[in-house]
Protein backbone atom coordinates (compact mmCIF):
# COMPACT_ATOMS: atom_id res chain seq x y z
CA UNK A 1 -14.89 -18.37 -9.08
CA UNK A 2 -16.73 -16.40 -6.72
CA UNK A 3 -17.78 -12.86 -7.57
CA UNK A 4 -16.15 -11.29 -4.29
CA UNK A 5 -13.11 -13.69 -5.01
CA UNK A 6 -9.46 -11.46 -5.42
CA UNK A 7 -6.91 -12.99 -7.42
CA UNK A 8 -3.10 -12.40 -6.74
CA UNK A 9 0.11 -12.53 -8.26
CA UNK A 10 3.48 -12.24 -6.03
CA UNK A 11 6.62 -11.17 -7.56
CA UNK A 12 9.81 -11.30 -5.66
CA UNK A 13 13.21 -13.23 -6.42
CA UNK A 14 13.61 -14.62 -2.61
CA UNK A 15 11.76 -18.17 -2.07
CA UNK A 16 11.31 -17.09 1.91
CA UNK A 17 9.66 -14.05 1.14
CA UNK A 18 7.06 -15.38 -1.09
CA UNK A 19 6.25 -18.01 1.23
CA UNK A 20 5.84 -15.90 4.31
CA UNK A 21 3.78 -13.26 2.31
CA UNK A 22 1.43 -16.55 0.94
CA UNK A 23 1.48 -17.85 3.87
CA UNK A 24 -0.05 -14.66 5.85
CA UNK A 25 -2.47 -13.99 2.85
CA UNK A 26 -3.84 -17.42 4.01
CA UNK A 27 -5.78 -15.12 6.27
CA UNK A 28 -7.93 -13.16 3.88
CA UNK A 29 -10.54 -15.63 2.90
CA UNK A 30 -10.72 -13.24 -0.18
CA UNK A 31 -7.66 -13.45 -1.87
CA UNK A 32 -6.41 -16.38 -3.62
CA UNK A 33 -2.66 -16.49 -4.60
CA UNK A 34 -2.57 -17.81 -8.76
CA UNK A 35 0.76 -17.43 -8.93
CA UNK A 36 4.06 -16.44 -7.90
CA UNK A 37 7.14 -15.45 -9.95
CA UNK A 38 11.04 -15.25 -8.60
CA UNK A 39 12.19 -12.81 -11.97
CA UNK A 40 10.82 -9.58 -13.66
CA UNK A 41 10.61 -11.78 -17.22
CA UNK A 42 8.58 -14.75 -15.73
CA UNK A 43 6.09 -11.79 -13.63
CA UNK A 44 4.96 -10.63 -17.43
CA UNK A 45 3.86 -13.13 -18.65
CA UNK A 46 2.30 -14.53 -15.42
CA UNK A 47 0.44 -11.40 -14.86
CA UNK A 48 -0.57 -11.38 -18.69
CA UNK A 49 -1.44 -14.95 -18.76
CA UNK A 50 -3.50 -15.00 -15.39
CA UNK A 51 -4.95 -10.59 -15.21
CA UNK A 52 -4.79 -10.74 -11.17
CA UNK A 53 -6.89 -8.14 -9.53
CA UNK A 54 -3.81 -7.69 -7.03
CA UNK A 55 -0.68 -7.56 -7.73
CA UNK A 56 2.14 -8.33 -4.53
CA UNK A 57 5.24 -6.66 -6.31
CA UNK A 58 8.87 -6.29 -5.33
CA UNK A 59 11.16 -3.39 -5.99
CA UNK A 60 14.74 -4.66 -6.41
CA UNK A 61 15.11 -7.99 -8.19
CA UNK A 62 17.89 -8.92 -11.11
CA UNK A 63 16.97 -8.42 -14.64
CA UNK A 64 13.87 -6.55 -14.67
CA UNK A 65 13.05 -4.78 -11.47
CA UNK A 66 9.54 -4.06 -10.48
CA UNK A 67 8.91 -0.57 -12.11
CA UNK A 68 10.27 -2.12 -15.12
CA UNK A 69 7.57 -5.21 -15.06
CA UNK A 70 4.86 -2.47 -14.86
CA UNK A 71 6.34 -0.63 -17.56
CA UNK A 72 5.73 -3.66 -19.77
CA UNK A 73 2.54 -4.28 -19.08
CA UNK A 74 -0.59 -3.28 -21.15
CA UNK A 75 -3.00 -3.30 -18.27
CA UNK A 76 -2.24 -3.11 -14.42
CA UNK A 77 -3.73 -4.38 -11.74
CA UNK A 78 -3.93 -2.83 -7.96
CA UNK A 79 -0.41 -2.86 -7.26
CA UNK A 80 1.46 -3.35 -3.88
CA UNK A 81 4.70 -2.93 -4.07
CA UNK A 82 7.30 -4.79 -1.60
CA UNK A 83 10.60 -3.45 -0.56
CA UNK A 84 13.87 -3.45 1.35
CA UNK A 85 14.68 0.35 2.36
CA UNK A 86 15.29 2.46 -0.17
CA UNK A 87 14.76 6.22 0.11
CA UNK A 88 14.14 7.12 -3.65
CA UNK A 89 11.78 4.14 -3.91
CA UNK A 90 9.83 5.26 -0.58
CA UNK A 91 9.66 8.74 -1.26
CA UNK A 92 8.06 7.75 -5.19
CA UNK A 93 5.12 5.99 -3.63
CA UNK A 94 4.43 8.67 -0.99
CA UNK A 95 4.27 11.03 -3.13
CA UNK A 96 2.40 9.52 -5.91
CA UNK A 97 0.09 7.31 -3.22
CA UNK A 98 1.03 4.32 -4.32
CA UNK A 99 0.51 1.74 -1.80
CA UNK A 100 4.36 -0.30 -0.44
CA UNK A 101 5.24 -2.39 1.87
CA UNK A 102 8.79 -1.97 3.23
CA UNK A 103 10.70 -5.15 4.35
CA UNK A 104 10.70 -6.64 7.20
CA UNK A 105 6.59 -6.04 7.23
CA UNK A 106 4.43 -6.92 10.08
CA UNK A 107 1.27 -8.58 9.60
CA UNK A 108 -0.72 -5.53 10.77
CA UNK A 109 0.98 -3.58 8.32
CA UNK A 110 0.14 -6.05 5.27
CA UNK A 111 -3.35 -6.20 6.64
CA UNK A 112 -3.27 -2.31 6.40
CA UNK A 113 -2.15 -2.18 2.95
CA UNK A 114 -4.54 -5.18 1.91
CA UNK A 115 -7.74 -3.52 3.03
CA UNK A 116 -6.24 -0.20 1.19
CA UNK A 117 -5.97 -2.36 -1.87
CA UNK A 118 -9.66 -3.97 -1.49
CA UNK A 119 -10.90 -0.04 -0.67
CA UNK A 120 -9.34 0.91 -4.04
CA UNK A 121 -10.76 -1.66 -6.31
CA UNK A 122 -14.39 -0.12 -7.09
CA UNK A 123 -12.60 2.91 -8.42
CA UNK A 124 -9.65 0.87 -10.41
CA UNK A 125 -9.25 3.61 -13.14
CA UNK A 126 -7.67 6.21 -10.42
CA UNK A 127 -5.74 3.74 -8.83
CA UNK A 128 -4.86 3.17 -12.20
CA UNK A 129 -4.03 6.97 -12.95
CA UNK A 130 -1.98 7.06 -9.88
CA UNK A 131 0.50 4.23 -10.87
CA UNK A 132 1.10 5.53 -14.23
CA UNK A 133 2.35 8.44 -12.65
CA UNK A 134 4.37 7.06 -10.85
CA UNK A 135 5.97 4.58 -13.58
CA UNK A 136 6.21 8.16 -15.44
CA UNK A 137 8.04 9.78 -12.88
CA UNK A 138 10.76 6.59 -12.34
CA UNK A 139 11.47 5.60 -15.96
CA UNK A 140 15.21 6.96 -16.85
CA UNK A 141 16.26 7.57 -20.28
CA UNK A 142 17.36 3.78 -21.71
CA UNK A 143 19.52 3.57 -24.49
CA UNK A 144 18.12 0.34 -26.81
CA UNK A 145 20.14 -2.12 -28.99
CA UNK A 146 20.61 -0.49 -32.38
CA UNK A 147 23.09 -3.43 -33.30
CA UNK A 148 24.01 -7.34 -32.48
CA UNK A 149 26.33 -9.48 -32.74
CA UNK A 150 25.06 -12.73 -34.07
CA UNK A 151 26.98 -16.16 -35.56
CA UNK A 152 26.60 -17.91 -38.36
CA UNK A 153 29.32 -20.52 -39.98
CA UNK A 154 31.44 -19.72 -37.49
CA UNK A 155 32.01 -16.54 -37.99
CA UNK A 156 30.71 -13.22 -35.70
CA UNK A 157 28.90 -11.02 -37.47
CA UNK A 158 27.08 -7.69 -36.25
CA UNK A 159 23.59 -6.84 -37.43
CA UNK A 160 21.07 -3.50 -37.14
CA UNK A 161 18.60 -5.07 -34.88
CA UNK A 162 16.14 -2.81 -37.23
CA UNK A 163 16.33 -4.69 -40.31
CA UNK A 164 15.80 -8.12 -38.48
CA UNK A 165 12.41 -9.77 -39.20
CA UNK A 166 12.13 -11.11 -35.65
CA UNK A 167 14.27 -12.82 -32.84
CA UNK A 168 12.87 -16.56 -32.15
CA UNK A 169 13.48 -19.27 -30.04
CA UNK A 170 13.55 -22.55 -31.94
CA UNK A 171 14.97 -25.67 -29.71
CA UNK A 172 16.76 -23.57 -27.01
CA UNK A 173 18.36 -21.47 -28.94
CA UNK A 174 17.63 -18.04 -30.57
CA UNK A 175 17.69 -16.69 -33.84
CA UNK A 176 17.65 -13.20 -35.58
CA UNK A 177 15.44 -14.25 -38.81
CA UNK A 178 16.49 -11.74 -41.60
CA UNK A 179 14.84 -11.94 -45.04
CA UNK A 180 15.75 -15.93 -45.59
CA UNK A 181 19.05 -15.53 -43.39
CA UNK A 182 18.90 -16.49 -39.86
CA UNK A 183 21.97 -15.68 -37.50
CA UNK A 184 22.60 -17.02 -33.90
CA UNK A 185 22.28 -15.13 -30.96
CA UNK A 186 23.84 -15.58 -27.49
CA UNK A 187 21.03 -13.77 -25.60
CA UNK A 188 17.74 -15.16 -24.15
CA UNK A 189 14.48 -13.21 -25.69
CA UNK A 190 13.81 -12.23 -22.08
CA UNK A 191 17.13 -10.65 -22.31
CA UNK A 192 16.03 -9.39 -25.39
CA UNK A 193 12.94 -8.28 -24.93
CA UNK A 194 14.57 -5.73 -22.02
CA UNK A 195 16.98 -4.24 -24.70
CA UNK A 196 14.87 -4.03 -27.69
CA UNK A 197 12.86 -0.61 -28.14
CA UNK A 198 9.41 -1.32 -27.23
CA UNK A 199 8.60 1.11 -29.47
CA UNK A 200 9.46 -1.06 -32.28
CA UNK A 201 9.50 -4.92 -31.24
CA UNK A 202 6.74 -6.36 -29.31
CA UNK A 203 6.42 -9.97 -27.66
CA UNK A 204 4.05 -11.46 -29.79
CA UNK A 205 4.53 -15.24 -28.27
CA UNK A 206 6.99 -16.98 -25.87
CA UNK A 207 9.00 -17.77 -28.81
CA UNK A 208 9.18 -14.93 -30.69
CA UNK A 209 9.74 -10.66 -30.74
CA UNK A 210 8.68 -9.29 -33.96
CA UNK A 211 10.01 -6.07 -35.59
CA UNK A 212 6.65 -4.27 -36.14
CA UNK A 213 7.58 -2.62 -38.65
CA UNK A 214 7.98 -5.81 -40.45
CA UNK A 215 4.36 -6.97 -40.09
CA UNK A 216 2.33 -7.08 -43.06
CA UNK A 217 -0.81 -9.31 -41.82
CA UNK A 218 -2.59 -10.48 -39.13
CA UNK A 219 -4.37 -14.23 -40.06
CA UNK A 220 -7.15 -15.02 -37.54
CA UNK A 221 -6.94 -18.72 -37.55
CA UNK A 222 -9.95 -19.43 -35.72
CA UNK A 223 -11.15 -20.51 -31.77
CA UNK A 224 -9.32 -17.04 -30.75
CA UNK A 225 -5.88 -18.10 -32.26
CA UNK A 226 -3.88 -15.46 -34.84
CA UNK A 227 -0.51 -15.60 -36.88
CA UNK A 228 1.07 -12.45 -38.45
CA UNK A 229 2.96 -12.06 -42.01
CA UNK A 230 6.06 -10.68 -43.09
CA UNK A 231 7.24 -9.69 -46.37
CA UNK A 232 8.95 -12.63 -47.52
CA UNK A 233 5.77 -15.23 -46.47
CA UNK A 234 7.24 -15.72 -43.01
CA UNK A 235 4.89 -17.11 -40.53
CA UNK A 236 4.67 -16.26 -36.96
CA UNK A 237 2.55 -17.49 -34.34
CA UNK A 238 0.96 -14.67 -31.68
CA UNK A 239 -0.21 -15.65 -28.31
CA UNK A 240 -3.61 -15.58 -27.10
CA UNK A 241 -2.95 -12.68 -24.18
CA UNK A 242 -0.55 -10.39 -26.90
CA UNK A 243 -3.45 -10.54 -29.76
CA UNK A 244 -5.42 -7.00 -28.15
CA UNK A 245 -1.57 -5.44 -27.60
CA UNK A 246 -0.75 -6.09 -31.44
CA UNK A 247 -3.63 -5.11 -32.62
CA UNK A 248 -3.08 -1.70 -30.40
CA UNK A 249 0.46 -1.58 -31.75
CA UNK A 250 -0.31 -1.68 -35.41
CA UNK A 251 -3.67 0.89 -35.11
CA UNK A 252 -5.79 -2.57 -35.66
CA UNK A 253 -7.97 -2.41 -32.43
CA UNK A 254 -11.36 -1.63 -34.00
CA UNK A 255 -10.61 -3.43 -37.00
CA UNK A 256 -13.05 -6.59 -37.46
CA UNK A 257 -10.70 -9.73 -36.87
């Protein structure tokens, strides 16, 4: 990969308007598209998985929205941010200069925001600083699951999310995993993953959302690949891109692994 070379991610639930933005990034010889996501879910872990250097981002979308994608996110790239009108939206990236580009764009206008983006990227930290603010100044007050209802024998039973283990996905279905019990649950983890306090669950691996209060180890298994503990031996596997965020999470980051 070239040194100059800018890699993208676009984000936006409509097929048409990913493929007209791709296509009319075709013209900077600079940017090269990595991926593309149609849902807020799918974006995280693209943009984790791949770290673009840009970052082509809509607003509204189902599930998570675009604020909400940043808000999950450990480290952000330059971000610009696509939407149909919407005044409170607008009026947020004016006044924290956050770069947007409102739908239906012309190419002069992407070209506009594009060079903005490429100005910005030598000084990434205040671009950075900017865009924090901003999620700061958008993020309402979300009340988190403190219970679930679950199955198990045929019967519908409701748990505290807080004394679950983790929630995992085990062939297409999902699972609250509680001391040896394990309950059903009729959610996705993406859905869960939106409704669970950060605070206290993290995404450790497409498959599973541990309770980190739950954690007792973290078992480097070699070639860059971890599993963590739990009290009662349970064995999870942790992705390559969420090992740094764990660490973080559980005050591990200088600790030799």
């Amino acid at each position: 990969m070239a040194s100059h070379e800018v890699t993208a991610v676009i984000v936006d639930d409509e097929r048409p308007a990913r493929e007209r933005l791709r296509q009319a990034l075709s013209a900077f010889p600079e940017i090269r598209v990595v991926a593309e996501a149609d849902n807020g879910a799918d974006a995280v872990d693209l943009i984790r998985e791949h770290r673009p250097r840009l970052l082509f981002l809509d607003v509204q979308m189902p599930g998570l929205n675009g604020l909400e994608v940043l808000q999950r996110l450990e480290d952000h790239p330059i971000v610009i941010f696509t939407t149909a009108y919407d005044q409170y939206a607008i009026r947020a990236f004016e006044v924290h200069a956050v770069d947007y580009l409102l739908k239906p764009y012309s190419r002069e206008r992407l070209r506009e925001a594009v060079q903005r983006a490429l100005a910005a990227m030598p000084d990434l930290p205040a671009a950075q600083k900017r865009l924090h603010a901003l999620i700061a100044s958008c993020t309402p007050v979300h009340q988190y699951l403190s219970r679930i209802t679950v199955r198990r024998g045929g019967r519908l039973l409701v748990r505290s999310v807080h004394r679950a283990d983790c929630f995992q996905a085990e062939d297409g279905l999902v699972f609250l995993r509680e001391e040896e019990e394990s309950y059903l649950v009729d959610a996705t983890l993406n859905a869960l993953e939106v409704e669970l306090d950060p605070a206290a669950f993290l995404r450790i691996h497409r498959s599973v959302i541990v309770n980190l209060s739950r954690v007792e180890a973290v078992v480097p298994l070699g070639k860059g690949q971890f599993r963590v503990t739990l009290p009662n031996q349970r064995e999870l596997p942790v992705g390559r891109t969420r090992v740094d965020e764990l660490k973080k999470r559980l005050g591990m980051l200088q600790a030799p692994l």
